[in-house]
Protein backbone atom coordinates (compact mmCIF):
# COMPACT_ATOMS: atom_id res chain seq x y z
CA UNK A 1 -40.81 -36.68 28.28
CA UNK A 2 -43.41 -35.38 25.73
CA UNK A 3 -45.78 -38.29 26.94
CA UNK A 4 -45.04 -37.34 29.96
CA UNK A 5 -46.00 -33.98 29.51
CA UNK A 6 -42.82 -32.13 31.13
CA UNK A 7 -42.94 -29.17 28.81
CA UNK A 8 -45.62 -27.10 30.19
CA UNK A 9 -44.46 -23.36 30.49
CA UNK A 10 -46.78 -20.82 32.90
CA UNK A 11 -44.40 -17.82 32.04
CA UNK A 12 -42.47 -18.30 28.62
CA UNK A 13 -39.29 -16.15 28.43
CA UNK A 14 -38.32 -14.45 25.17
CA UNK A 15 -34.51 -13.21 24.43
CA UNK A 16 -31.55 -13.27 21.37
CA UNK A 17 -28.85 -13.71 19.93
CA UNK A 18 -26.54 -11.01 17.64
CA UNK A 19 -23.44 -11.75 15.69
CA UNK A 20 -21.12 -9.04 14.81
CA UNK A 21 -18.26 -7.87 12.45
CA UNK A 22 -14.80 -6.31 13.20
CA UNK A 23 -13.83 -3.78 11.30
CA UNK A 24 -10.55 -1.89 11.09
CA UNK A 25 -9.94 1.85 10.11
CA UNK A 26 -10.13 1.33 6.73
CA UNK A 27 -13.77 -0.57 6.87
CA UNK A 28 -12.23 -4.14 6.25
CA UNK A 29 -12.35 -7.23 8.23
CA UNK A 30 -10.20 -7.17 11.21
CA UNK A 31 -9.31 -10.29 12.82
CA UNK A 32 -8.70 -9.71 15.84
CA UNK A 33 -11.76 -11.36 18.04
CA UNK A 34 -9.78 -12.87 20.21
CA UNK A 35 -7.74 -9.41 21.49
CA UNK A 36 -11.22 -7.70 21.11
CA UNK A 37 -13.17 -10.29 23.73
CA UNK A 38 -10.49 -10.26 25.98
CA UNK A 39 -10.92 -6.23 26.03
CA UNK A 40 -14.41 -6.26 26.32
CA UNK A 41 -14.12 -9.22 29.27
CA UNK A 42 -17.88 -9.69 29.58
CA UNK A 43 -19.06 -13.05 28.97
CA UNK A 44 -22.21 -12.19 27.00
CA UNK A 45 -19.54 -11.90 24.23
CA UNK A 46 -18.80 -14.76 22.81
CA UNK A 47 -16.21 -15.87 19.64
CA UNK A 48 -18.16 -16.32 16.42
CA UNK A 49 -16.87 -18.89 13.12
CA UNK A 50 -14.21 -16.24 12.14
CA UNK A 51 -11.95 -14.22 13.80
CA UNK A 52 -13.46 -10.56 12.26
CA UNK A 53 -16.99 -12.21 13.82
CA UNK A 54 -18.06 -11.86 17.70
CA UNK A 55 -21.49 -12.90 19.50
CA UNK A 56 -23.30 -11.44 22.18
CA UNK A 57 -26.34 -13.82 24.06
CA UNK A 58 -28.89 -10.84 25.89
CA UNK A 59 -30.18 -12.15 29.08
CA UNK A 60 -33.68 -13.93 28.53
CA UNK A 61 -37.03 -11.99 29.78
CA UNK A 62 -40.37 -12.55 30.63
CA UNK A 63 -41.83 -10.63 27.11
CA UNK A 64 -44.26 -8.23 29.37
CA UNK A 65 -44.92 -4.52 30.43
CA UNK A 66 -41.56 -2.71 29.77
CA UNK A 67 -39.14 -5.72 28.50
CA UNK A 68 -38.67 -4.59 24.80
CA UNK A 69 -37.19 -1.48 26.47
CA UNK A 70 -35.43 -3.07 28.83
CA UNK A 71 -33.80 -5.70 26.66
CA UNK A 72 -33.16 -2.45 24.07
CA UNK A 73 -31.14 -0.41 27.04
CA UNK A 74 -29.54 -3.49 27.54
CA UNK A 75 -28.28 -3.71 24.40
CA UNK A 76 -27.49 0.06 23.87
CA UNK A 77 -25.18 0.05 27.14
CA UNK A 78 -23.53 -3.01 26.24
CA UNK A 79 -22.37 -2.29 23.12
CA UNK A 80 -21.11 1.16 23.80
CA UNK A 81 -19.17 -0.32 26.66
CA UNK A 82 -17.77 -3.20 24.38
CA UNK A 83 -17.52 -0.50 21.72
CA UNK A 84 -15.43 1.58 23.18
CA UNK A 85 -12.99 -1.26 24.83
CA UNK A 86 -12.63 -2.24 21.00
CA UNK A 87 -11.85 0.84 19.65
CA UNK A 88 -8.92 1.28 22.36
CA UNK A 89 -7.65 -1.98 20.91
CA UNK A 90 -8.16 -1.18 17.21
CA UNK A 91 -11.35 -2.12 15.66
CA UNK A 92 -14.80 -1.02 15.62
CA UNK A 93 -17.94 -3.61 16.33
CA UNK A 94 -20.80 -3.47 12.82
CA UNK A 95 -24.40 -4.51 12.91
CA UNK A 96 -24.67 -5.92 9.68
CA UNK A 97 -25.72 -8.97 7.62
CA UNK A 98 -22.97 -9.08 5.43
CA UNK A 99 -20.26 -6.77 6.21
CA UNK A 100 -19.68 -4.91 2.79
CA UNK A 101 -15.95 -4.86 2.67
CA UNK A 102 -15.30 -8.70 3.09
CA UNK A 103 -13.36 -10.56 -0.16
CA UNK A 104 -12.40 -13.76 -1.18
CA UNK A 105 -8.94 -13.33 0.46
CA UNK A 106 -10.66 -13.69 3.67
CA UNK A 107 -12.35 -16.72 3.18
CA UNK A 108 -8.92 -19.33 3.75
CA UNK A 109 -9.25 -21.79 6.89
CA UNK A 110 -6.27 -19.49 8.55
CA UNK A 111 -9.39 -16.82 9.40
CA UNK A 112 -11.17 -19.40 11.49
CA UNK A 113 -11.29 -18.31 15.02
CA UNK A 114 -8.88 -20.79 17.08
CA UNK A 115 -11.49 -22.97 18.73
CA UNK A 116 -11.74 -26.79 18.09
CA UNK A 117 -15.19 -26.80 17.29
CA UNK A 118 -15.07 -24.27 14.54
CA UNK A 119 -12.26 -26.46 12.90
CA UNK A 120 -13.73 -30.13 13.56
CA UNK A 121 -17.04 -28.72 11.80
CA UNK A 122 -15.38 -27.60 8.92
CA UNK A 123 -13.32 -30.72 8.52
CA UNK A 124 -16.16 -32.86 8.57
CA UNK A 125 -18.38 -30.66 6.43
CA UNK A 126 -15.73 -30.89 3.58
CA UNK A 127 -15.24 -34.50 4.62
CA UNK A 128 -19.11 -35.34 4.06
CA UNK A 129 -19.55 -33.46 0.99
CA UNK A 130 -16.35 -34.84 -0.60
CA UNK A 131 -15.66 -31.67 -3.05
CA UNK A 132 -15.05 -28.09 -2.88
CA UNK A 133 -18.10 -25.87 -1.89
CA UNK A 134 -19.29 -23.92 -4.54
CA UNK A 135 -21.53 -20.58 -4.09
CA UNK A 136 -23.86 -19.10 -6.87
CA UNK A 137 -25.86 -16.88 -6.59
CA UNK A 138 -27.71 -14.44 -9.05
CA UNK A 139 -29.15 -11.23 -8.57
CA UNK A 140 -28.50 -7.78 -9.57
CA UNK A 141 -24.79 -9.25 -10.23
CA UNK A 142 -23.68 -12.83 -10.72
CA UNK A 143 -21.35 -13.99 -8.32
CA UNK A 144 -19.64 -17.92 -9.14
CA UNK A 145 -17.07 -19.62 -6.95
CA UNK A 146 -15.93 -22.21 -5.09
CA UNK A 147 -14.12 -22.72 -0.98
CA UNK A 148 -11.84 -25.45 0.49
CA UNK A 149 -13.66 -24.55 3.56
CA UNK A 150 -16.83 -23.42 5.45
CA UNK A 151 -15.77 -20.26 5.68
CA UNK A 152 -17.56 -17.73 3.33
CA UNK A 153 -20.71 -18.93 5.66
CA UNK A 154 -18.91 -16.41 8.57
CA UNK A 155 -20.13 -13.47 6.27
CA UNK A 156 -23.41 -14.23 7.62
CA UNK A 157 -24.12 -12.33 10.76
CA UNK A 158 -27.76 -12.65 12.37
CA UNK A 159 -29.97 -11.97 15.00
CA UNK A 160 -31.42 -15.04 16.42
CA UNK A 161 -34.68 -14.55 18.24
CA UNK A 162 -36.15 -16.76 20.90
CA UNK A 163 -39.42 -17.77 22.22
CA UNK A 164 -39.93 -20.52 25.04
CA UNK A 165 -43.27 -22.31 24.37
CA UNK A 166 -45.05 -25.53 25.24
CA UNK A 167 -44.97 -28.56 23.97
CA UNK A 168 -48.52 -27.79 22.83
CA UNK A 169 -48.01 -24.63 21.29
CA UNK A 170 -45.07 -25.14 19.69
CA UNK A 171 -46.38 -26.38 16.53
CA UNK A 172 -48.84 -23.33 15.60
CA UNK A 173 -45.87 -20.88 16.72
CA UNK A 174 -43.80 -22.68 14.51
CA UNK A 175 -46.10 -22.83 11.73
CA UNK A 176 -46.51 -19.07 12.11
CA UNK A 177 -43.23 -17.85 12.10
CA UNK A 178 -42.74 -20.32 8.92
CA UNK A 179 -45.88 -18.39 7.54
CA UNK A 180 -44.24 -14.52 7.96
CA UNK A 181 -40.79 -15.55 6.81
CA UNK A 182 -41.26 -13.83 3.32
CA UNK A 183 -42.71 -10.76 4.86
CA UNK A 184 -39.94 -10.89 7.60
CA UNK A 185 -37.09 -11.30 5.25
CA UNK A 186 -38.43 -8.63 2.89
CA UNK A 187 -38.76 -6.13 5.37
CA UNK A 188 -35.56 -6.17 7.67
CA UNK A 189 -33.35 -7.06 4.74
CA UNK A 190 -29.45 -6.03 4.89
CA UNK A 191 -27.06 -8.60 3.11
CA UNK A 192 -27.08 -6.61 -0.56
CA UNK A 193 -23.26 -7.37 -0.84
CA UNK A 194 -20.78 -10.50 -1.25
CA UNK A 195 -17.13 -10.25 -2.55
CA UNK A 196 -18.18 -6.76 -4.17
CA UNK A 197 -20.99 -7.91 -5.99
CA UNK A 198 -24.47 -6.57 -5.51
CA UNK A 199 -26.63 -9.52 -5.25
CA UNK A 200 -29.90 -10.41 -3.67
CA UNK A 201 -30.89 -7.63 -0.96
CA UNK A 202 -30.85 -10.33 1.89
CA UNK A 203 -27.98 -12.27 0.47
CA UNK A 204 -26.97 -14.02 3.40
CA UNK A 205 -29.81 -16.62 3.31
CA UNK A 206 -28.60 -17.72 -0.03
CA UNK A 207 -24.59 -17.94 1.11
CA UNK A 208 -25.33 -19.72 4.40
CA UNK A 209 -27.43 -22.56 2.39
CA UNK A 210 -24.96 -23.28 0.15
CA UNK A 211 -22.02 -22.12 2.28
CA UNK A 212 -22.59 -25.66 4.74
CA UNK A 213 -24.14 -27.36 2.66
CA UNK A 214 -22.33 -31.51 2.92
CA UNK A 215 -24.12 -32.55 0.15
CA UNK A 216 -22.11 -33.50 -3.05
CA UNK A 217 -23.59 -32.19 -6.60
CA UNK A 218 -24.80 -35.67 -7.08
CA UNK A 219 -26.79 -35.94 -3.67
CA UNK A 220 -28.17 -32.46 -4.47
CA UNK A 221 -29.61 -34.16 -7.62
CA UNK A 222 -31.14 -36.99 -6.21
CA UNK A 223 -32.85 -34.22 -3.48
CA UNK A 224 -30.97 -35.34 -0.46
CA UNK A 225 -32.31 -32.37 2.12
CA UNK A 226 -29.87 -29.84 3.01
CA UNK A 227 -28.33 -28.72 6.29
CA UNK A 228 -29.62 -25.12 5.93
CA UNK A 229 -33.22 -26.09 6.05
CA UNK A 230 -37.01 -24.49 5.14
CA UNK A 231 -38.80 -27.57 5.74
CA UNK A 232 -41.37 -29.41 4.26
CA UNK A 233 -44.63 -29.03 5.83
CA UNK A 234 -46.62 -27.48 8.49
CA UNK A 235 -45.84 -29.27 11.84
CA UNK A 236 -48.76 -30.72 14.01
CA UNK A 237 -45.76 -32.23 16.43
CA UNK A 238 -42.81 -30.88 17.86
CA UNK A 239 -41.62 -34.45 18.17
CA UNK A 240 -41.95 -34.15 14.37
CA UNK A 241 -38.80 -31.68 13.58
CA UNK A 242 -36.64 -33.63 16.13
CA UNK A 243 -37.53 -37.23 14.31
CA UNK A 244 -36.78 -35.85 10.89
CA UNK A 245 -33.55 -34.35 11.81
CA UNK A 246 -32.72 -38.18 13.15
CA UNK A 247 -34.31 -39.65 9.71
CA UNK A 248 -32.68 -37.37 7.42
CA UNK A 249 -28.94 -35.54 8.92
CA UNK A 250 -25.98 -37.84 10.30
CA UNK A 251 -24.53 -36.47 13.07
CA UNK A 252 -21.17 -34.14 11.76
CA UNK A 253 -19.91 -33.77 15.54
CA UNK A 254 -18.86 -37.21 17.34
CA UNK A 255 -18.75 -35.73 20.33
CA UNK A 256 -20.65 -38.49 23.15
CA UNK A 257 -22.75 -37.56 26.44
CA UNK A 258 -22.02 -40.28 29.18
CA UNK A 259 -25.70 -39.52 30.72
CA UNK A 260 -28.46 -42.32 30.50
CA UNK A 261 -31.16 -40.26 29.84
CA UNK A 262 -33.85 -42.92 30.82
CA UNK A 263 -31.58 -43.48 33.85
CA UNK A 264 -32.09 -39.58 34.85
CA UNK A 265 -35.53 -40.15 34.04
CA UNK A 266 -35.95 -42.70 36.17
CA UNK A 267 -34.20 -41.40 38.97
CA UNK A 268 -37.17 -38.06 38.61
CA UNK A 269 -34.30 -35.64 37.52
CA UNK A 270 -33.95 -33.90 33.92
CA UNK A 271 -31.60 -35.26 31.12
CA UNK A 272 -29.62 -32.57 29.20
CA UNK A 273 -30.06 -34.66 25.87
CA UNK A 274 -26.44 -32.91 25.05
CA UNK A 275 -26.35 -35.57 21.54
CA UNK A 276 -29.68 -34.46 20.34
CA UNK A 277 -29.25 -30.78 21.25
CA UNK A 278 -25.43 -31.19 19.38
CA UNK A 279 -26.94 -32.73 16.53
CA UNK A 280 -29.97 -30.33 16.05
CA UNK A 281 -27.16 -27.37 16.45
CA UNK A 282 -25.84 -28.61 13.23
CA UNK A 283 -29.08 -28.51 11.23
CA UNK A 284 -29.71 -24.85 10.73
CA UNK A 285 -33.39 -24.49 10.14
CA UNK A 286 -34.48 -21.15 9.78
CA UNK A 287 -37.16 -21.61 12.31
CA UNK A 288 -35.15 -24.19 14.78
CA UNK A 289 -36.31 -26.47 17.75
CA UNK A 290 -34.34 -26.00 20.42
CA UNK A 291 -34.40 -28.43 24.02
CA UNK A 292 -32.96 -26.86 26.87
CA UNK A 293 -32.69 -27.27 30.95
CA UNK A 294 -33.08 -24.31 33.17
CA UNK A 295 -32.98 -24.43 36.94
CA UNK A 296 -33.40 -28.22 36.40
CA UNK A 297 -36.44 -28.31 34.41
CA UNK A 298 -36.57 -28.70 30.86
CA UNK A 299 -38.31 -26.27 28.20
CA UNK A 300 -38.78 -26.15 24.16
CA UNK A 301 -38.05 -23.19 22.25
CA UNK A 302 -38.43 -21.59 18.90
CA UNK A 303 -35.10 -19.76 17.32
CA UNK A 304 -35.91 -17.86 14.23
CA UNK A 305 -32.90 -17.39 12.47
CA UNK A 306 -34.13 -15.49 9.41
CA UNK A 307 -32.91 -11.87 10.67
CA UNK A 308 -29.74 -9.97 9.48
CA UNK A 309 -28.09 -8.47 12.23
CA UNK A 310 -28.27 -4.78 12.41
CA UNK A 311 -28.55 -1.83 11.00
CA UNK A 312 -28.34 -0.24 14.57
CA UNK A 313 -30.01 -1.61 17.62
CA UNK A 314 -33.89 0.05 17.27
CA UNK A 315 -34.17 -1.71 14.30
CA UNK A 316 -32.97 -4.61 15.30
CA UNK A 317 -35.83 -4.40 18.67
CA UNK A 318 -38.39 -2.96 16.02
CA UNK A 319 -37.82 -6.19 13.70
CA UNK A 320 -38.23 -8.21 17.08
CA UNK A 321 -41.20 -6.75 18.22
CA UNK A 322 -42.84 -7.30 14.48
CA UNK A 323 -41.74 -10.95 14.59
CA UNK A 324 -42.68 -11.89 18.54
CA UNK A 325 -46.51 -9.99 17.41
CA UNK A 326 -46.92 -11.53 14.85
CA UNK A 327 -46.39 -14.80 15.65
CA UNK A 328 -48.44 -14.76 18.95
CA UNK A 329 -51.72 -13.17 17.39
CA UNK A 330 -51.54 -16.08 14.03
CA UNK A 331 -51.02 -18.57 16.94
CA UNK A 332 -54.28 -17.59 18.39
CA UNK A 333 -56.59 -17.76 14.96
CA UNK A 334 -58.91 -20.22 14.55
CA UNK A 335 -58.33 -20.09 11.15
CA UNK A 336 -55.06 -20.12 11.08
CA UNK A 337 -53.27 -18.53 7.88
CA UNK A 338 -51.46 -21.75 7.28
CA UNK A 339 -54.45 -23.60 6.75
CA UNK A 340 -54.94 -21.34 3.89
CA UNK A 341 -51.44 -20.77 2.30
CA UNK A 342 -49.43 -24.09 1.17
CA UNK A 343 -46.19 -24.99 2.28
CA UNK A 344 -44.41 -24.63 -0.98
CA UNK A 345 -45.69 -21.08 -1.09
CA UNK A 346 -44.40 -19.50 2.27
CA UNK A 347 -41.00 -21.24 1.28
CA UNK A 348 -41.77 -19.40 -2.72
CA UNK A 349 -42.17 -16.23 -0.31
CA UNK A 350 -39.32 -16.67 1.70
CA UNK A 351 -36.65 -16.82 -1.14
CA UNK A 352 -39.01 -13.88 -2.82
CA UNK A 353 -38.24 -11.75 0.07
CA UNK A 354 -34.76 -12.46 0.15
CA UNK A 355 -33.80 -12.21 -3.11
CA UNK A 356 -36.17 -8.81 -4.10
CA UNK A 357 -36.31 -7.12 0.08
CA UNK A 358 -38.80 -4.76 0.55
CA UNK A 359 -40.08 -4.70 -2.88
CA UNK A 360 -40.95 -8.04 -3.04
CA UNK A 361 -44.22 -9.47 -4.52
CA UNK A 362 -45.58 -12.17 -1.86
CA UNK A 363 -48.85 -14.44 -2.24
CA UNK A 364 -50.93 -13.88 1.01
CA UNK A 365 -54.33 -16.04 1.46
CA UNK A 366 -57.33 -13.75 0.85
CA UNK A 367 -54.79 -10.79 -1.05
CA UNK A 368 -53.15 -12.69 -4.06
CA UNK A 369 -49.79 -11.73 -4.64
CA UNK A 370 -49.13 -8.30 -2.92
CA UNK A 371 -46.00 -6.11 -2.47
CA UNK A 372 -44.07 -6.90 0.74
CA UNK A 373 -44.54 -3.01 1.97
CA UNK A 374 -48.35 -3.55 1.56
CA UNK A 375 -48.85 -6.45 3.20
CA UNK A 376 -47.04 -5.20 6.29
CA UNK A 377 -48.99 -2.25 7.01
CA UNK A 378 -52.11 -3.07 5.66
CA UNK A 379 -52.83 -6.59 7.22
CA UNK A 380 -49.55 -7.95 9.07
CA UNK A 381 -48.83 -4.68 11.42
CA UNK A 382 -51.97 -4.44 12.63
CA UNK A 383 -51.69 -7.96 13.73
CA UNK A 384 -48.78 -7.23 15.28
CA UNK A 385 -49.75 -4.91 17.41
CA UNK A 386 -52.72 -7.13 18.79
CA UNK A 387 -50.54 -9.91 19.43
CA UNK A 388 -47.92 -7.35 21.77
CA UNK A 389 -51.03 -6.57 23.50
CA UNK A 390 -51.51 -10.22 24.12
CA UNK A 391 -47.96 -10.47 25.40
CA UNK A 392 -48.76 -7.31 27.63
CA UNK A 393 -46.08 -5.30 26.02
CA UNK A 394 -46.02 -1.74 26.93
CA UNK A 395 -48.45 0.42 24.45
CA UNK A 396 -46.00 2.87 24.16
CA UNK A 397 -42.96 1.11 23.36
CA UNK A 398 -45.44 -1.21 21.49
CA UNK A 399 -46.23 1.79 19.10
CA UNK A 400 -42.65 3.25 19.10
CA UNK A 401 -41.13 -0.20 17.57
CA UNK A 402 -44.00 -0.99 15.17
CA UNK A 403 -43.39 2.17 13.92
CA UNK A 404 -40.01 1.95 12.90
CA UNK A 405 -41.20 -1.06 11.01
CA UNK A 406 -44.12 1.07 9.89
CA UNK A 407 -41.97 4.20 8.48
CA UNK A 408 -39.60 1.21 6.90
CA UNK A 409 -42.34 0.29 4.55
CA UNK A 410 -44.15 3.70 4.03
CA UNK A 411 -40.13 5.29 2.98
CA UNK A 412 -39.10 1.88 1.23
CA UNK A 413 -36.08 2.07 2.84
CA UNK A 414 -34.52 -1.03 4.96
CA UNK A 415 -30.74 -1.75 5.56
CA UNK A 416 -30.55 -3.06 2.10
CA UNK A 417 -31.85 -0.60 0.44
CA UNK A 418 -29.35 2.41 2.54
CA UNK A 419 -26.77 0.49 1.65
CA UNK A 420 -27.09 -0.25 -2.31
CA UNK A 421 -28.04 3.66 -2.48
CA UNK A 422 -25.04 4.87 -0.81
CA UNK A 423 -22.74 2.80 -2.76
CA UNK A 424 -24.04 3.56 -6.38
CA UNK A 425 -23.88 7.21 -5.01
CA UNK A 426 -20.46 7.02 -4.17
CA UNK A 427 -19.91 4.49 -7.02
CA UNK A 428 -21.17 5.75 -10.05
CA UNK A 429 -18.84 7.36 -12.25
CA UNK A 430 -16.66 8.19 -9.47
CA UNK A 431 -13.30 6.43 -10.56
CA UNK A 432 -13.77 4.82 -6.98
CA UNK A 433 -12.64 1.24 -7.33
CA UNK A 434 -15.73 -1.22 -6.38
CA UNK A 435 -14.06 -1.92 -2.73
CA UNK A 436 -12.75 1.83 -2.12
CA UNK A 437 -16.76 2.94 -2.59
CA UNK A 438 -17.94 -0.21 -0.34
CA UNK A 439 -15.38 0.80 2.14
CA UNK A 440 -16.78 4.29 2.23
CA UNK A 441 -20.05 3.51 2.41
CA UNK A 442 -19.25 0.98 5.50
CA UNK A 443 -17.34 3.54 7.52
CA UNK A 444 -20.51 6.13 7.00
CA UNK A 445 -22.87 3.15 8.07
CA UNK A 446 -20.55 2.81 11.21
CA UNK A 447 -20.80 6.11 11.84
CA UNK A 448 -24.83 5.95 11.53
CA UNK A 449 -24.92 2.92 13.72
CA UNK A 450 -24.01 4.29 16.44
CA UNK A 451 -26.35 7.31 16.49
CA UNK A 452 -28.67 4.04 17.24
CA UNK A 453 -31.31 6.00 14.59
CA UNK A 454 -33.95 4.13 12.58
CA UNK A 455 -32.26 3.00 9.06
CA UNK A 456 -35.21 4.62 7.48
CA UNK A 457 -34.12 8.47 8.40
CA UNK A 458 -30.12 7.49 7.59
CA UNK A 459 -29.03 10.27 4.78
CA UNK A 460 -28.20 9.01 1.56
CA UNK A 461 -25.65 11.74 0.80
């Protein structure tokens, strides 16, 4: 098909993905996704790995004029409809990377949601790896344990962002969004908290690599690649990513297509490839290829997967318009910033900006290592804001989303930051147990969600 030249896209379409928490009165998990979904009855919402998690897929959109607005009144209307229906059932629906309030009591195989696939996958994840999975992490706290199952990896709730490109341009978009993950990570950071410990202030990259990760201590050793996946070079194929996921990952689902591809081929239709698309499902790249079919014609896309979900839904459209930008202005250099950074440093960048958020220290070609806030409004906004232009993004919801992003980095205040404020506040020499101040401070972020304000101008108090 790529020799063929099948993946040539006039009009590329743009759209996401957001995964949510249930909460209950109290500001702990409630699982109850299953009542919740049937409440809401709108198939945009989806079942997630756990049954406090849900998942809503926004209709895809020609990334033009006024569809940043569009896809953001989407988004508003939806979730105050499916709000509300979950209320009247019990629970409330939280933007958020790592909901807060979640413990270890949560994390037995009983939470799963009740769909086959969630179980198989955690089967033969524990199967391959052959030992319990053990999560470390270090950062303002120290948090060591181990899981019988996948799932302390349903703590991490994204937003998955899309962008349909050719076959030709896939590997400088791909290369670009690689380049801005530090930045990106830094900046829209909110996963400060895991099992009551304050840890890195985008935790949830951390957890989901080791959280699915099938290989055994001894593999890890020998440097067997993980699931949860940087990379490990700048791509000049797209055929590249799909031939090392073949080389390097067995396949954890045996779940068989009966279509000949080469048959369909023949025959002048469009194979669904539904082995490779299962397989590269279950290698979670941060920056992942993804073949589709629409309207029987098949298209390659980007999904960056390096975005908390949350705080509230502006943010989450102001951290999209940064990222879809960006990414189209460095894919038009003719110097492009990869040719000038190594590989091993945007990946040094990327666990930077998890680990340390918006005051992160990043190495940028030209600028030496620079704070995260700097480099975003001093050389990576204005970049953004070309490359909307070049989308033909509407200047004035152009300037209104950058400049969430823009007041994020001038206030140095991003999810993360809101909520590791607000807990200390409430924390500190309170006599508030650990959870009673994290449950506090997730019912006042609930509140603040819904107001739909920028994260920036929450109160602290």
């Amino acid at each position: 098909m790529s020799e063929e030249g099948r993946f040539e896209v006039r009009r590329p379409f743009t759209g996401f993905e957001i995964e949510f928490n249930l909460v209950d009165e109290r500001g702990d998990p409630s699982l109850t996704n299953t009542e919740v979904l049937a409440a809401i009855d709108d198939e945009s919402f989806q079942t997630e790995l756990a049954q406090y998690n849900v998942e809503i897929n926004v209709e895809p959109r020609r990334l033009r004029g006024s569809a940043l607005r569009e896809f953001e009144d989407d988004l508003v209307a939806r979730l105050e409809t499916a709000g509300a229906k979950a209320r009247a059932v019990g629970p409330e629906v939280v933007m958020v990377g790592i909901l807060p309030t979640v413990t270890p009591d949560h994390m037995g195989a009983e939470t799963l949601s009740p769909k086959v696939r969630y179980r198989l996958l955690n089967e033969q994840i524990i199967a391959e790896r052959g030992e319990n999975i053990h999560i470390s992490l270090e950062g303002v706290e120290k948090l060591d344990l181990t899981s019988d199952s996948v799932v302390p990896e349903s703590a991490c709730t994204s937003t998955q962002l899309h962008v349909e490109v050719s076959e030709g341009a896939f590997p400088v978009y791909w290369n670009a969004a690689q380049a801005i993950a530090g930045p990106q990570v830094a900046v829209c950071a909110n996963s400060p908290f895991l099992f009551q410990k304050e840890l890195w202030r985008e935790t949830r990259i951390k957890l989901f690599e080791q959280s699915i990760d099938t290989r055994s201590v001894e593999l890890t050793e020998q440097g067997v690649r993980p699931r949860v996946w940087f990379g490990q070079r700048w791509l000049e194929s797209v055929t590249d990513l799909f031939e090392e996921n073949q080389r390097y990952f067995s396949p954890l689902l045996p779940d068989l297509d009966d279509e000949d591809p080469l048959e369909v081929l023949d025959q002048g239709g469009t194979p669904r490839l539904a082995e490779l698309s299962l397989h590269s499902g279950t290698i979670y790249r941060w920056n992942r290829p993804v073949y589709d079919v629409a309207d029987g014609r098949p298209h390659l896309r980007i999904e960056n997967r390096i975005l908390p979900a949350g705080p509230t839904v502006i943010d989450t459209m102001a951290n999209a318009a940064f990222y879809f930008g960006l990414v189209r202005r460095l894919a038009a250099d003719e110097q492009p910033v990869w040719t000038r950074l190594s590989f091993e440093a945007a990946e040094d960048n990327f666990l930077r900006g998890a680990r340390d958020g918006i005051g992160a220290r990043l190495h940028w070609p030209g600028l030496g290592e620079v704070g995260a806030a700097e480099l975003t409004l001093d050389t990576l906004l204005p970049l953004a804001y070309e490359g909307l232009d070049r989308w033909g993004v509407d200047p004035a919801d152009r300037d209104r989303l950058l400049g969430v992003v823009e007041q994020r980095c001038r206030t140095g205040r991003n999810g993360a930051e809101w909520q590791a404020a607000v807990f200390h506040r409430l924390y500190d020499g309170s006599g508030l147990s650990r959870l009673d101040a994290l449950r506090a401070m997730t019912i006042r972020y609930v509140e603040h969600m819904r107001t739909n304000a920028p994260v920036h101008t929450w109160p602290l108090d």
